[in-house]
C-alpha atoms as a PDB file:
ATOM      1  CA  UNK A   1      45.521 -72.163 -41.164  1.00  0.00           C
ATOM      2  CA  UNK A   2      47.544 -75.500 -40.516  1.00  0.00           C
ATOM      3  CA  UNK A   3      45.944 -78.285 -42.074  1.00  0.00           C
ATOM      4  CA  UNK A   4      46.796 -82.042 -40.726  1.00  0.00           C
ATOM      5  CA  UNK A   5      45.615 -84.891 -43.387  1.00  0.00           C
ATOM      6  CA  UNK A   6      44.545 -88.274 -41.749  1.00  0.00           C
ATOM      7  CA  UNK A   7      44.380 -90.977 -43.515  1.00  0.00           C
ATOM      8  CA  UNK A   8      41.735 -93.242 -42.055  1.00  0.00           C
ATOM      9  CA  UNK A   9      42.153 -97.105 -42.073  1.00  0.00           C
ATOM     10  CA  UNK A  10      38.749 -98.514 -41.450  1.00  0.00           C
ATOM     11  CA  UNK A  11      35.147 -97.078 -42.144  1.00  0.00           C
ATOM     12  CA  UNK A  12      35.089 -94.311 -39.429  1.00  0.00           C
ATOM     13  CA  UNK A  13      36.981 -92.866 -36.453  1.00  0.00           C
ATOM     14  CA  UNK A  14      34.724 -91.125 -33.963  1.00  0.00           C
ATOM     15  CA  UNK A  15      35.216 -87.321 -33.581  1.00  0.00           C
ATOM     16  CA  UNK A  16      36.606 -87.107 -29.894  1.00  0.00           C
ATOM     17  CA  UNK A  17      39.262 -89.823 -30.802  1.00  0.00           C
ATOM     18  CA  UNK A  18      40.460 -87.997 -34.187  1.00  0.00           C
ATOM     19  CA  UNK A  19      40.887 -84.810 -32.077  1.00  0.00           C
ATOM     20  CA  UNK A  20      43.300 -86.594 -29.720  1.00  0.00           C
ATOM     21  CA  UNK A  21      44.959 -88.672 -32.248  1.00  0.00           C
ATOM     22  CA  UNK A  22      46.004 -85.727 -34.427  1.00  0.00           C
ATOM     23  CA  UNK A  23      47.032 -83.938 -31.381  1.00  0.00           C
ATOM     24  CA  UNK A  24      45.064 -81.033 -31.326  1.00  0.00           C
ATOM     25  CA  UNK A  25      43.799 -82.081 -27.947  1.00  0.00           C
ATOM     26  CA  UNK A  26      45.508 -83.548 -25.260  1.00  0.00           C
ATOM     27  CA  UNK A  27      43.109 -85.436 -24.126  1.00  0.00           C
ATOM     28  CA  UNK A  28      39.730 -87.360 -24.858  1.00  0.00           C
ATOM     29  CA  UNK A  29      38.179 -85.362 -21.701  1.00  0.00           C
ATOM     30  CA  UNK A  30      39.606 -81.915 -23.512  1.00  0.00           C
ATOM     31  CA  UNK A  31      38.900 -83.569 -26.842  1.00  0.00           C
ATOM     32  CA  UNK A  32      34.769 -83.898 -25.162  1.00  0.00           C
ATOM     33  CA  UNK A  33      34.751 -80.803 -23.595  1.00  0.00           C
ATOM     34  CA  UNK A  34      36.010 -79.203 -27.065  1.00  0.00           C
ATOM     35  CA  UNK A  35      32.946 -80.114 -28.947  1.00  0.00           C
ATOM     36  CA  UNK A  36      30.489 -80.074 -26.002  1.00  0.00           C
ATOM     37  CA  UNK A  37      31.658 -75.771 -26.192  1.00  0.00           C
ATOM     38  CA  UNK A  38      30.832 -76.082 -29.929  1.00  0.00           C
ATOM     39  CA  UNK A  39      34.602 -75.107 -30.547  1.00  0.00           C
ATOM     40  CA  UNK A  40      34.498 -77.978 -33.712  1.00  0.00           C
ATOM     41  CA  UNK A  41      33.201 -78.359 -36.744  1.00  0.00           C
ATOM     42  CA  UNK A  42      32.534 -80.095 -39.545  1.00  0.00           C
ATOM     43  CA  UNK A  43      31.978 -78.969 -42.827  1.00  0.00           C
ATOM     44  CA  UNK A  44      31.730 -75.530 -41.366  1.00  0.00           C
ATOM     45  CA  UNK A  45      28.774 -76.585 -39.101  1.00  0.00           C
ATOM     46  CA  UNK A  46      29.356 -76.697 -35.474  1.00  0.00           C
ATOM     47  CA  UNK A  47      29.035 -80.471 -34.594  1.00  0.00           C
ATOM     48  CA  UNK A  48      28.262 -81.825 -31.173  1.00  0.00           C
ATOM     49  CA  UNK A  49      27.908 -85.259 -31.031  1.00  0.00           C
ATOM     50  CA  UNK A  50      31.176 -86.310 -29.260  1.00  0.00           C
ATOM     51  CA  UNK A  51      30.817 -89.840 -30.990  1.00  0.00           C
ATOM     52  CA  UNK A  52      30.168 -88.747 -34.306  1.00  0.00           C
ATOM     53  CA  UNK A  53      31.109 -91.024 -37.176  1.00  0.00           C
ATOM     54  CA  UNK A  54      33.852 -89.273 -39.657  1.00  0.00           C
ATOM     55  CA  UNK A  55      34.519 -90.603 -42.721  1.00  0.00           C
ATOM     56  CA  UNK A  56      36.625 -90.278 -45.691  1.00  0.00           C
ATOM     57  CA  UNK A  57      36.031 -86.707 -47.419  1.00  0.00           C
ATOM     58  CA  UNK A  58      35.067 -84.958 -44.324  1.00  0.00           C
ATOM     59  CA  UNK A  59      36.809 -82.328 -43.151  1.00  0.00           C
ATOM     60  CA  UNK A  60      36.974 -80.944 -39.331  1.00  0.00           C
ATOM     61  CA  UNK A  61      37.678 -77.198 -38.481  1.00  0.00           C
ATOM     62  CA  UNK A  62      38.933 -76.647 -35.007  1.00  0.00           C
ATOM     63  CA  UNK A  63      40.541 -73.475 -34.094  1.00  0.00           C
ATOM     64  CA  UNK A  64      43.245 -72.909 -36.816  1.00  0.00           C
ATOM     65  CA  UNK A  65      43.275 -76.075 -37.900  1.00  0.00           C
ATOM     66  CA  UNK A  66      42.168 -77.803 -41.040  1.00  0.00           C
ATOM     67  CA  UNK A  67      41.857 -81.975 -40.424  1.00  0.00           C
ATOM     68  CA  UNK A  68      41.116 -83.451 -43.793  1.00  0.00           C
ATOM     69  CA  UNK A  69      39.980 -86.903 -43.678  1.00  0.00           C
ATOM     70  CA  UNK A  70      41.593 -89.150 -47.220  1.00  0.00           C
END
């Protein structure tokens, strides 16, 4: 499993934008339809709010990737 660290600089980043920014999607419309399918999670819980808040010390599963949040 790859894992991708991002360090955040404020108090959140939404989920749909961290997807695109680390590059594991495209897109935010792939990034949306990604977590509409239930193809992300967080802390091993599928999570589908497209706007949810991530903070420092989560960590997002999609596909074969590891995104931990410092």
């Amino acid at each position: 499993m790859e894992t991708i660290t991002f360090e955040l600089k404020g108090d959140y980043i939404e989920l749909i934008k961290l997807l695109k920014f680390t590059g594991v999607c495209d897109t935010g419309g792939e990034a949306k339809q990604c977590v509409e399918d239930g193809l992300v999670k967080l802390h091993q819980n599928i999570e589908t709010q497209k706007r949810k808040k991530i903070r420092k010390g989560d960590l997002i599963y999609f596909q074969n990737v590891e995104i931990k949040i410092i």
